[in-house]
N, C-alpha and C. Protein backbone atom coordinates (compact mmCIF):
# COMPACT_ATOMS: atom_id res chain seq x y z
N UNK A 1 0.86 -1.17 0.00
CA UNK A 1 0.00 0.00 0.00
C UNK A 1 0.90 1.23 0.00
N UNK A 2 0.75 1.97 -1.37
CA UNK A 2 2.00 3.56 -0.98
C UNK A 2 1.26 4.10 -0.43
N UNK A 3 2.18 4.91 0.12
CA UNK A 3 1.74 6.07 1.44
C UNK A 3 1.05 5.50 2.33
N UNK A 4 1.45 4.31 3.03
CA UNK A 4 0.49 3.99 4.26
C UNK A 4 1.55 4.67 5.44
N UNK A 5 0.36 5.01 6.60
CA UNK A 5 1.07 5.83 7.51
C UNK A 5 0.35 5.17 9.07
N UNK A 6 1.29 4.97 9.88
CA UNK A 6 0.21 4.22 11.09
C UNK A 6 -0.86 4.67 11.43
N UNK A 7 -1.91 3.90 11.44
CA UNK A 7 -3.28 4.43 12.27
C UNK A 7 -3.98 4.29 10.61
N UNK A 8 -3.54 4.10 10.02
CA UNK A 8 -4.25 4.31 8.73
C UNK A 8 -5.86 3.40 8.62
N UNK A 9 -6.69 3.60 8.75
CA UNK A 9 -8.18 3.17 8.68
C UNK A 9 -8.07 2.08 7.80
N UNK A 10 -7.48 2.11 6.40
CA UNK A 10 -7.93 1.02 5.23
C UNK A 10 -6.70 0.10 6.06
N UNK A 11 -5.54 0.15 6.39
CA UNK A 11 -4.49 -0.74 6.71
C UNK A 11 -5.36 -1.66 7.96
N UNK A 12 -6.08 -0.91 8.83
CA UNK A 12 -6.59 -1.47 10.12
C UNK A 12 -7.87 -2.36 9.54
N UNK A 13 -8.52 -2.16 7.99
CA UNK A 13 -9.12 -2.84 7.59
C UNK A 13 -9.17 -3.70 7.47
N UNK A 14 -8.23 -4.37 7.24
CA UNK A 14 -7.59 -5.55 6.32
C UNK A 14 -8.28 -7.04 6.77
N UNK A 15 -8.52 -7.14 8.02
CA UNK A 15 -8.51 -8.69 8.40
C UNK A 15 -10.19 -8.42 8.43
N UNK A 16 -11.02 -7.28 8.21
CA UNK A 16 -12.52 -7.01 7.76
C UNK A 16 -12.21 -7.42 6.13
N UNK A 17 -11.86 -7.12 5.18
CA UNK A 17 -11.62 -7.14 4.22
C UNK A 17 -11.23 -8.73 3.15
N UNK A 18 -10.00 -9.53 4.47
CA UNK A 18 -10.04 -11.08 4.37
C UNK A 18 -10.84 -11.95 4.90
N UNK A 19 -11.56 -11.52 5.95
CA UNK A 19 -12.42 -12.17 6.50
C UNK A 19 -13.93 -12.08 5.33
N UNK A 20 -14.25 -10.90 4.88
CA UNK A 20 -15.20 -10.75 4.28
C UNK A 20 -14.82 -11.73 2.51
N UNK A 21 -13.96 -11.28 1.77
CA UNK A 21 -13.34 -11.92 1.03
C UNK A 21 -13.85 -13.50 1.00
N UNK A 22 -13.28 -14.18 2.19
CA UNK A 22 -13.70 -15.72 2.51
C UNK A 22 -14.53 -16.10 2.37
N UNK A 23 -15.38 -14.95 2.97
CA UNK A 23 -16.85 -15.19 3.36
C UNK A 23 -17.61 -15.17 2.16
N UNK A 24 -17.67 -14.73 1.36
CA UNK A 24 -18.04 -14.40 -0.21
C UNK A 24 -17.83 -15.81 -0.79
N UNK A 25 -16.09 -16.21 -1.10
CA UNK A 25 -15.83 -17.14 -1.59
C UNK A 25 -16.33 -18.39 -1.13
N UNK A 26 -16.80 -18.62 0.47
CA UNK A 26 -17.03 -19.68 0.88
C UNK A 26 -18.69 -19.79 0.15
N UNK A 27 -19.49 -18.76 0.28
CA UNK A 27 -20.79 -18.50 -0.24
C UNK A 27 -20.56 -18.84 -1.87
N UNK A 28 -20.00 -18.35 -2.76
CA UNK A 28 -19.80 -19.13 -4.03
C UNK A 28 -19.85 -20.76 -3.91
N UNK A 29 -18.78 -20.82 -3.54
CA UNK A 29 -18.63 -22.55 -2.89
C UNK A 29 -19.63 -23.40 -2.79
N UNK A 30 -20.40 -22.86 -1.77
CA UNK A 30 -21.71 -23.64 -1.29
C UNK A 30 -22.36 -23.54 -2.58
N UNK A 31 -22.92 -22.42 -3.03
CA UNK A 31 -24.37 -22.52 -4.18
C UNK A 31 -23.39 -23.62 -5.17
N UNK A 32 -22.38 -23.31 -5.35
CA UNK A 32 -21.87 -24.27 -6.91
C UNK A 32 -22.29 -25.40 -6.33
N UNK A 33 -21.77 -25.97 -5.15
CA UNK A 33 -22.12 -27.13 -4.56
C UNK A 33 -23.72 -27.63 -4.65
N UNK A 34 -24.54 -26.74 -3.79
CA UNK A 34 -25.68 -26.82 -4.75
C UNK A 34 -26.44 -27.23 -6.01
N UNK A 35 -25.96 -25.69 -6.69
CA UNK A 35 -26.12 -26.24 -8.16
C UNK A 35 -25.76 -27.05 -9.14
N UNK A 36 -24.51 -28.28 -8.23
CA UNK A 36 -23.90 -29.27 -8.99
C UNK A 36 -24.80 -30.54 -8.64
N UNK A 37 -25.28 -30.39 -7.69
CA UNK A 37 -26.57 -31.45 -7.32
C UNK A 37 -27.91 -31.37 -7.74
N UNK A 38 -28.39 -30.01 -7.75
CA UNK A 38 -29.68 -29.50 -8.07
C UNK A 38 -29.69 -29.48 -9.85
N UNK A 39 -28.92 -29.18 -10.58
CA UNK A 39 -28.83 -28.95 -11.60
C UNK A 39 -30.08 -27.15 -11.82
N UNK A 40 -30.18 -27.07 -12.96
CA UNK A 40 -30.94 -25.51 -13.07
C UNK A 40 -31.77 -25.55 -13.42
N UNK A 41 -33.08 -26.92 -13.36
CA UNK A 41 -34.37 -26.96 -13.88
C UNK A 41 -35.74 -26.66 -13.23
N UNK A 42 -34.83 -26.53 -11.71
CA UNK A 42 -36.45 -26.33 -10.31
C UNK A 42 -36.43 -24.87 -10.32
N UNK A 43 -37.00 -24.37 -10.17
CA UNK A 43 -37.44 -22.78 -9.39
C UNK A 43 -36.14 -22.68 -8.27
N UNK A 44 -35.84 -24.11 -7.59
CA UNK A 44 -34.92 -23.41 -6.14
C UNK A 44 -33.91 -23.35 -6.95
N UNK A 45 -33.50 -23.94 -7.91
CA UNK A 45 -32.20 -24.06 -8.61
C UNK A 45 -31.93 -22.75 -9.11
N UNK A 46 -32.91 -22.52 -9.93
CA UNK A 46 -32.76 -20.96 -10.54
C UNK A 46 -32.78 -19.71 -9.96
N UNK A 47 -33.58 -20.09 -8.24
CA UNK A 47 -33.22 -18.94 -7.58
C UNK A 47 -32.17 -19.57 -6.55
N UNK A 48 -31.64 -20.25 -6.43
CA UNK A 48 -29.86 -20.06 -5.81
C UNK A 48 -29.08 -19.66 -7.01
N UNK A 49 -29.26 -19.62 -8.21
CA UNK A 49 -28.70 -19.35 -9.22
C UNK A 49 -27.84 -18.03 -9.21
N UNK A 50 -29.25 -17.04 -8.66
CA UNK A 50 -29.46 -15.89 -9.01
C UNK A 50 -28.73 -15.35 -7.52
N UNK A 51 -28.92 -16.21 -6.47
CA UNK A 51 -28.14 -15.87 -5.11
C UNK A 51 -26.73 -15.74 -5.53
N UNK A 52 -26.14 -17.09 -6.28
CA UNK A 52 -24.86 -17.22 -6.37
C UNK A 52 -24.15 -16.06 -7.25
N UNK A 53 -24.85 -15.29 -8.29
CA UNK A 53 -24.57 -14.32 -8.89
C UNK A 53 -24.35 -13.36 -8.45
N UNK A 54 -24.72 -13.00 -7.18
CA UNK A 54 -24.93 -11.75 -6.54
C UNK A 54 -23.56 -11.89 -5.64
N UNK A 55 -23.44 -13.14 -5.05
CA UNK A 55 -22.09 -13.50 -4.42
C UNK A 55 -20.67 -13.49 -5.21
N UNK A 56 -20.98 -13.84 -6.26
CA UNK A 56 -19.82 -13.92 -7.12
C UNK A 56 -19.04 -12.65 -7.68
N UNK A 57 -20.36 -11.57 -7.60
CA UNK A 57 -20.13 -9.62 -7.53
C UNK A 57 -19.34 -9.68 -6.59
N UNK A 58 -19.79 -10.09 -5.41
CA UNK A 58 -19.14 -9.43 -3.75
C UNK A 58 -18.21 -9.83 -3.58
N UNK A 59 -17.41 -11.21 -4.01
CA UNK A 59 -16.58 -11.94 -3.46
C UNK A 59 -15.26 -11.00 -5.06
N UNK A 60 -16.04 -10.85 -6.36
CA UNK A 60 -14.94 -10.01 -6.95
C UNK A 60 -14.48 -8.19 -6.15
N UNK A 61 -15.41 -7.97 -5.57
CA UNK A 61 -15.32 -6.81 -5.92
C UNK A 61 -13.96 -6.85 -4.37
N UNK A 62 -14.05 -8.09 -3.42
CA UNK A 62 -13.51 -7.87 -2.16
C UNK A 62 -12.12 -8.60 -2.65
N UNK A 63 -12.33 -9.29 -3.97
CA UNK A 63 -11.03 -9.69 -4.19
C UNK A 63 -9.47 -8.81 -5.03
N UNK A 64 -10.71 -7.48 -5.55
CA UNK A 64 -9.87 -6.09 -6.13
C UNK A 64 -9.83 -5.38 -4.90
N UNK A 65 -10.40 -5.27 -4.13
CA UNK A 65 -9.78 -4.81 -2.83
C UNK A 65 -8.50 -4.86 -2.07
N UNK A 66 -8.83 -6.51 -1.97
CA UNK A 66 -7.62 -6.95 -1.60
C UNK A 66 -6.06 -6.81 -1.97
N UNK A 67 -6.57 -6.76 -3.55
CA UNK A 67 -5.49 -6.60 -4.43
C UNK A 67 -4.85 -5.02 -4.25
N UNK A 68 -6.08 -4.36 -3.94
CA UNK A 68 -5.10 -2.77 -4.61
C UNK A 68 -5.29 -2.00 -2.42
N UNK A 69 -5.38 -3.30 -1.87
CA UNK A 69 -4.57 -2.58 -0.75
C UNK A 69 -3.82 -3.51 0.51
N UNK A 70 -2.88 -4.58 -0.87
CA UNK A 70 -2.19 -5.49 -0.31
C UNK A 70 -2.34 -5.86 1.17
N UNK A 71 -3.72 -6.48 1.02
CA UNK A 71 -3.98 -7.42 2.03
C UNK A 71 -4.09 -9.21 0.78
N UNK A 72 -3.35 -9.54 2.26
CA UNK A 72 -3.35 -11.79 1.94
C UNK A 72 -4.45 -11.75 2.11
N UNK A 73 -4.47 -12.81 1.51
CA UNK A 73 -5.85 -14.12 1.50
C UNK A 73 -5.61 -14.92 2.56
N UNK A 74 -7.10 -14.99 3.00
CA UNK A 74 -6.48 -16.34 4.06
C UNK A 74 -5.79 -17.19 3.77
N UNK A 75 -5.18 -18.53 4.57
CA UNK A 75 -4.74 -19.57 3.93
C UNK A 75 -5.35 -20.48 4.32
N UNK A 76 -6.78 -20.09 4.84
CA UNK A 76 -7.42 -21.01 4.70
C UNK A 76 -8.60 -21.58 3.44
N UNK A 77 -8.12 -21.14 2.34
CA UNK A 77 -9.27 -20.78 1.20
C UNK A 77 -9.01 -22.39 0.76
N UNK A 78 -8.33 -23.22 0.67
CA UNK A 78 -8.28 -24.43 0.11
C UNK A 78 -9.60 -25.57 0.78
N UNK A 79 -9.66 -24.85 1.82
CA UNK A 79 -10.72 -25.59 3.19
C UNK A 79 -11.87 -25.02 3.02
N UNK A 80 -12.11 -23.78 2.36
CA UNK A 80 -12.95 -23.21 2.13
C UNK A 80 -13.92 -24.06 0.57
N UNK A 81 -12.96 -23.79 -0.06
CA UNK A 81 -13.31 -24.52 -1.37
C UNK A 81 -13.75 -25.97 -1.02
N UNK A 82 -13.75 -26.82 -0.40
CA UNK A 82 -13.92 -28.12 -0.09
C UNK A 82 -15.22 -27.86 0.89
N UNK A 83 -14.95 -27.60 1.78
CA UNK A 83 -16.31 -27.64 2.85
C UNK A 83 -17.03 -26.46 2.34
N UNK A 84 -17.21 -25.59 1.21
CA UNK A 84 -18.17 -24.92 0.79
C UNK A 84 -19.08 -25.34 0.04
N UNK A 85 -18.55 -25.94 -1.15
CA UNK A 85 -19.01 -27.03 -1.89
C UNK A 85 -19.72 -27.99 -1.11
N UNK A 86 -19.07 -28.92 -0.16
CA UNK A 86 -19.27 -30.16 0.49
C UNK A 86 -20.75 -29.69 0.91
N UNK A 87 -20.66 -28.04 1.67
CA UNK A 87 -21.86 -28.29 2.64
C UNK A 87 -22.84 -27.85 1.43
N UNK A 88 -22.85 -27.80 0.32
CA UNK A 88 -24.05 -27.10 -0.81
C UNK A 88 -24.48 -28.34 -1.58
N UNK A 89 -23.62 -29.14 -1.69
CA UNK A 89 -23.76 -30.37 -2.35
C UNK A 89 -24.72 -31.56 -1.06
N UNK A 90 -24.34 -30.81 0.23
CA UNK A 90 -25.20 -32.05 1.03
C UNK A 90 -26.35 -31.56 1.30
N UNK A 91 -26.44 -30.37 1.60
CA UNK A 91 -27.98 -29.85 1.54
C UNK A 91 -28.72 -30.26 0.79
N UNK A 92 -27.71 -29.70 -0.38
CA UNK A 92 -28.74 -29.63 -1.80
C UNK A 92 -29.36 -31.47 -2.17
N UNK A 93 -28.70 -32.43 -1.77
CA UNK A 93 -29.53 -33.75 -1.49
C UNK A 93 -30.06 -33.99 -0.65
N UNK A 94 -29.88 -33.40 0.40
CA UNK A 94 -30.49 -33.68 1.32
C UNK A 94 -32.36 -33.21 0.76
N UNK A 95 -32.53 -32.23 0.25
CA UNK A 95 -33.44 -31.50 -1.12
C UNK A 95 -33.17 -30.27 -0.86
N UNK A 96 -34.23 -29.84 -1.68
CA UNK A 96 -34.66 -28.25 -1.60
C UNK A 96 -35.00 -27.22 -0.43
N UNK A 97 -35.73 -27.57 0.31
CA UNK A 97 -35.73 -27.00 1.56
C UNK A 97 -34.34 -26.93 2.52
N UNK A 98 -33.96 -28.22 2.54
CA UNK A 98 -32.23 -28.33 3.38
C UNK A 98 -31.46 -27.12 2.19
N UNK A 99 -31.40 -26.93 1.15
CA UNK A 99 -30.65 -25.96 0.47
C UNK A 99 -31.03 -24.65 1.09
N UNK A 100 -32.30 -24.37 0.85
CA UNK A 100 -32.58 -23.07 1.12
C UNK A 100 -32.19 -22.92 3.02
N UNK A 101 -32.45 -23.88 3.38
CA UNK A 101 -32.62 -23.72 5.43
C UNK A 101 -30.69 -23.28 5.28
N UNK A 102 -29.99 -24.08 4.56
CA UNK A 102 -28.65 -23.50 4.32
C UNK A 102 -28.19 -22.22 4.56
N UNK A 103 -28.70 -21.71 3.08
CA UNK A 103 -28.77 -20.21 2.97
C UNK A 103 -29.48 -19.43 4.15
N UNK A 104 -30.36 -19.50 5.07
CA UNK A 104 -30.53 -18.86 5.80
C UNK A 104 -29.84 -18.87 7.10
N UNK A 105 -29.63 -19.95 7.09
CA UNK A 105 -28.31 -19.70 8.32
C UNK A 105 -27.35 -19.33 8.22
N UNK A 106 -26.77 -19.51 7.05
CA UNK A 106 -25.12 -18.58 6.09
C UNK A 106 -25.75 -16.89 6.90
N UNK A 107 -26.75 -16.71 5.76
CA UNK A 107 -26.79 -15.38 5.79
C UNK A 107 -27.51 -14.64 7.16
N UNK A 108 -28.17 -15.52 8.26
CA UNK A 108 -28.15 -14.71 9.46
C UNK A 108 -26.61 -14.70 9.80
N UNK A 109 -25.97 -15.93 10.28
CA UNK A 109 -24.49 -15.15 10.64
C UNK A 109 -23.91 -13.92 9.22
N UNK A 110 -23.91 -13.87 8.44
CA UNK A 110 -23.68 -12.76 7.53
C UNK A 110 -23.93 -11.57 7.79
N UNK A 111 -25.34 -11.36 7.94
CA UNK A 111 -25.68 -10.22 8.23
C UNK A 111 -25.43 -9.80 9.78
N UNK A 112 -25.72 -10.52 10.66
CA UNK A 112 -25.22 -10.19 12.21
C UNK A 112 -23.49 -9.72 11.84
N UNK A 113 -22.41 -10.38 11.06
CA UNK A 113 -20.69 -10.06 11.37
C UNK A 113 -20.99 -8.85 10.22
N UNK A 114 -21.62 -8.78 9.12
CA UNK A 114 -21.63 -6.90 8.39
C UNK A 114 -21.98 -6.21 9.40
N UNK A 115 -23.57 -6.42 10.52
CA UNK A 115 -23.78 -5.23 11.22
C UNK A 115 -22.65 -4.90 12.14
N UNK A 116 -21.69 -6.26 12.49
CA UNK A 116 -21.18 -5.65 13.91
C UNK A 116 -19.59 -4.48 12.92
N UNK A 117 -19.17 -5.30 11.65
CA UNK A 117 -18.42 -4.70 11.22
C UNK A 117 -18.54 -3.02 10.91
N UNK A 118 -20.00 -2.67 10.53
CA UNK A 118 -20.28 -1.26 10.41
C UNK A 118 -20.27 -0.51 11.54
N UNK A 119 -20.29 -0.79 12.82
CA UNK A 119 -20.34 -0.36 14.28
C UNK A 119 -18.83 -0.53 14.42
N UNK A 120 -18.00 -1.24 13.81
CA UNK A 120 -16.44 -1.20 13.88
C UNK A 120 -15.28 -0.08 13.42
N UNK A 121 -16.49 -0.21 11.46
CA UNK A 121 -16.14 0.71 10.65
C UNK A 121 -16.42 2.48 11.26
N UNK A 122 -16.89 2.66 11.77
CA UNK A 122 -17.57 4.43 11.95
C UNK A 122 -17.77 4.32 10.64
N UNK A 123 -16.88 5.77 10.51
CA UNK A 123 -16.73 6.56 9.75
C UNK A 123 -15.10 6.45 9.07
N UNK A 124 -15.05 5.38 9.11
CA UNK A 124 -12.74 5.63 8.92
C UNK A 124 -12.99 4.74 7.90
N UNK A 125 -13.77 4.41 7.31
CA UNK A 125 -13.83 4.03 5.75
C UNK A 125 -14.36 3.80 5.13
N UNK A 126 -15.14 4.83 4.38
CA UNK A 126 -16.27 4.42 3.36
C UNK A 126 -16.30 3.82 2.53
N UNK A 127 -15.42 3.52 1.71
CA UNK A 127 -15.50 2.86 0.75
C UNK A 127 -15.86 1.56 1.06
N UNK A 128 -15.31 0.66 2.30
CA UNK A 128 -15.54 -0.64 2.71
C UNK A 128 -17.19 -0.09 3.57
N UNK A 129 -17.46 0.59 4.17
CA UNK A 129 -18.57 0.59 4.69
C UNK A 129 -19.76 0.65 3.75
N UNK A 130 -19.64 1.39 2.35
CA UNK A 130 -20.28 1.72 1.38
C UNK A 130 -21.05 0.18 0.73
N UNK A 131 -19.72 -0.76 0.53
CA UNK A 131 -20.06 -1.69 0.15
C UNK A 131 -20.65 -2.55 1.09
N UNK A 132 -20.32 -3.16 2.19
CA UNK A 132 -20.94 -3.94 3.30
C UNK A 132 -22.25 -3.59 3.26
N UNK A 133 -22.62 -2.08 3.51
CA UNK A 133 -24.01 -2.16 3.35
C UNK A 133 -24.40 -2.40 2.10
N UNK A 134 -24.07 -2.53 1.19
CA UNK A 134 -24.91 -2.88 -0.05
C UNK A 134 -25.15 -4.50 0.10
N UNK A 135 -23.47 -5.07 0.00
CA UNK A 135 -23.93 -6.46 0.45
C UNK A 135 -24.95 -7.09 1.74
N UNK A 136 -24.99 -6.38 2.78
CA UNK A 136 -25.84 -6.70 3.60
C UNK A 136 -27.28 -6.88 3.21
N UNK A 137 -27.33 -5.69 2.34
CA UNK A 137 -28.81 -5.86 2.10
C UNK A 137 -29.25 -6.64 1.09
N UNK A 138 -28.52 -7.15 0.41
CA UNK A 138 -28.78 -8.49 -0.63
C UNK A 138 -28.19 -9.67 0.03
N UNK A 139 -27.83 -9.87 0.83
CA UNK A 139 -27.76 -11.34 1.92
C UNK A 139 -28.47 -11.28 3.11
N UNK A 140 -29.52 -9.83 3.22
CA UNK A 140 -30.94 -10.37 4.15
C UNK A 140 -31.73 -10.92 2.73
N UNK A 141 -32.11 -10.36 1.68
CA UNK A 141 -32.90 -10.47 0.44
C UNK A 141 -32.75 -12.32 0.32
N UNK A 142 -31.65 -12.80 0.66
CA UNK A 142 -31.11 -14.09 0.00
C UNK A 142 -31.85 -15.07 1.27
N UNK A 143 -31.51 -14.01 2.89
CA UNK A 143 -32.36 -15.25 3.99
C UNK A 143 -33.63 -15.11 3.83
N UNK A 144 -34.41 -14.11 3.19
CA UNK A 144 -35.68 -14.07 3.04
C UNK A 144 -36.39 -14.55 1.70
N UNK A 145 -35.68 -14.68 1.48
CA UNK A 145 -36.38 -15.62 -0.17
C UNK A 145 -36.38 -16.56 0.39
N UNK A 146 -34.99 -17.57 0.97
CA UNK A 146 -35.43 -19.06 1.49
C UNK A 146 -35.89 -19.16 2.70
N UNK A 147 -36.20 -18.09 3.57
CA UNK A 147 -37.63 -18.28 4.09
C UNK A 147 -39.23 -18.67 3.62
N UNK A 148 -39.32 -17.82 2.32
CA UNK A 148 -40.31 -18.08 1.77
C UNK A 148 -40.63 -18.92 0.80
N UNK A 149 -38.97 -19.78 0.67
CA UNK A 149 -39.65 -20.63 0.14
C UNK A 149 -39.12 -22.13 0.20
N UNK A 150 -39.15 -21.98 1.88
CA UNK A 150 -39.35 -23.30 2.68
C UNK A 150 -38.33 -23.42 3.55
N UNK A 151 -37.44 -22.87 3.55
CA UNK A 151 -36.16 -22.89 4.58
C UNK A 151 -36.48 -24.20 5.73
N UNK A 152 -37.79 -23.59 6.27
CA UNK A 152 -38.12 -23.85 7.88
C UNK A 152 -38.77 -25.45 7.89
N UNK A 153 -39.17 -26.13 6.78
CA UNK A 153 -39.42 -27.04 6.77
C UNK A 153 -38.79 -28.17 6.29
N UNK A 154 -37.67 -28.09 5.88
CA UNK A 154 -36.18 -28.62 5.61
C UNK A 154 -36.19 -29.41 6.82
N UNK A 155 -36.16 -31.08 7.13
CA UNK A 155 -35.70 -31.93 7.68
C UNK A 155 -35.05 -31.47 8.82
N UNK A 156 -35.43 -31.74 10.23
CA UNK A 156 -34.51 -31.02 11.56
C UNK A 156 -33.54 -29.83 11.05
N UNK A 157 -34.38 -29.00 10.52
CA UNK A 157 -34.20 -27.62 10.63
C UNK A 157 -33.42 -27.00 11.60
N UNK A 158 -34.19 -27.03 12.83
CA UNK A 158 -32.97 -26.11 14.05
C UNK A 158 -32.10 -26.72 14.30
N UNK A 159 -31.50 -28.58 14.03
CA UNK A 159 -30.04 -28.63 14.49
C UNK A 159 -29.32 -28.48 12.83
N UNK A 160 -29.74 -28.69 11.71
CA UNK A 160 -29.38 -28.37 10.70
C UNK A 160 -28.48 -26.30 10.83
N UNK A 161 -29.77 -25.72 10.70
CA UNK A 161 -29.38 -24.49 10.98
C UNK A 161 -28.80 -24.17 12.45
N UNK A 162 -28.14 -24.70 13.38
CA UNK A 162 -27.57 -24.68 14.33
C UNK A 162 -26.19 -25.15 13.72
N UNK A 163 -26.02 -25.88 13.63
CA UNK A 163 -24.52 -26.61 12.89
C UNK A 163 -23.86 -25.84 11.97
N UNK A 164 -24.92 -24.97 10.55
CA UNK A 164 -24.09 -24.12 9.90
C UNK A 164 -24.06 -23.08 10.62
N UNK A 165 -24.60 -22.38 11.34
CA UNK A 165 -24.53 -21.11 11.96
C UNK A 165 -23.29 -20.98 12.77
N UNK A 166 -23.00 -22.33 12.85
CA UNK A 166 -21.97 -22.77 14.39
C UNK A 166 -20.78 -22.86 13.42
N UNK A 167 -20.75 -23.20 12.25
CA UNK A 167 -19.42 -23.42 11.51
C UNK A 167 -19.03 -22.06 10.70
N UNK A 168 -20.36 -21.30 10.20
CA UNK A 168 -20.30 -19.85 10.08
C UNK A 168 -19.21 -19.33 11.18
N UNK A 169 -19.72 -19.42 12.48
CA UNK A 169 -19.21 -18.16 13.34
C UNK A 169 -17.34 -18.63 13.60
N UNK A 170 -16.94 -20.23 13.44
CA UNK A 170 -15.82 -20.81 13.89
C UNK A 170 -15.22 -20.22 12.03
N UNK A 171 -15.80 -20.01 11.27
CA UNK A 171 -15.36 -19.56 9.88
C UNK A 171 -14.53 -18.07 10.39
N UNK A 172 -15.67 -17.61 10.14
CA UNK A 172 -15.24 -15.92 10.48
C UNK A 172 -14.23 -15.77 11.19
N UNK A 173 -14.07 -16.29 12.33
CA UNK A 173 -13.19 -15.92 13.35
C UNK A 173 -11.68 -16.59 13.25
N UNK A 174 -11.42 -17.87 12.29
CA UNK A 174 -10.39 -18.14 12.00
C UNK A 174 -10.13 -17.36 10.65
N UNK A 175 -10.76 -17.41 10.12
CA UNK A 175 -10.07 -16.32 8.41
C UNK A 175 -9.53 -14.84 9.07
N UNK A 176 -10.47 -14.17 10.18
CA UNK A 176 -9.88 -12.74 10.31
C UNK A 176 -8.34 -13.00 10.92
N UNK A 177 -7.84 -14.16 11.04
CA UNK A 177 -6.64 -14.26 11.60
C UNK A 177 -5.56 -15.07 10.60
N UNK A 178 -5.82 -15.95 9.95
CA UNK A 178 -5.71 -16.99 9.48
C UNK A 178 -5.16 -16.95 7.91
């Protein structure tokens, strides 16, 4: 980064920035996983389709980030790629509802680590705050579609969505370091 100077806001960013990064990529992961089981002929298929598109924006736009303010990648992205997939591909047989109950547990921990990150962010960097909220509000859009269209009736639902929520939060907290 030229001209970085201590205290610098975007430098103090950084592990918001890899952590978020992951988090994107791990969300790609899963829907492909998904959509490698589901194939693109159901309604849920075509709307994780349209989820995964929206992820695949966020996870580029955090990966030119990264780039133009030399922050690493986790090293945990190889684990990411495997258990992202893994868990989209088991939902997604498990059926349609286990896919969508997925996505809503991804994206409550999602949206709970953007809000706490914007209460982190102030004001010391808009540009990353600018975007978080945009993404935030299209990964509530993503838990509320598969609310409505069946999340909750997905096969033991609350230990299902307990388990990803639980591997969500052990996610986050090793990538911001990791």
């Amino acid at each position: 980064m030229t001209g970085w100077k201590p205290g610098d806001p975007k430098r103090a960013s950084g592990p918001m920035v890899r952590v978020d990064q992951a988090g994107e990529f791990g969300a790609v992961r899963i829907y492909a996983g998904q959509l490698a089981v589901m194939g693109d002929r159901t309604p849920a298929a075509r709307q994780i389709a349209g989820m995964a598109g929206q992820e695949e924006r966020h996870r580029a736009f955090f990966d030119a980030m990264m780039a133009r303010r030399g922050v690493r990648p986790t090293l945990l992205a190889p684990i990411w790629n495997v258990a992202g997939f893994a868990l989209g591909a088991v939902t997604a047989a498990i059926g349609p509802a286990a896919a969508m109950a997925c996505t809503v547990a991804v994206e409550t921990e999602i949206d709970k680590h953007y809000a706490d990150q914007l209460v982190t962010l102030g004001d010391s960097d808009p540009e990353l705050s600018v975007a978080i909220l945009d993404f935030q509000a299209e990964e509530v859009e993503h838990r509320e579609a598969a609310l409505a269209a069946g999340a909750e009736t997905a096969f033991a639902y609350p230990v299902l969505s307990a388990f990803i929520r639980l591997g969500c939060r052990v996610a986050i907290a090793t990538a911001q370091r990791i």
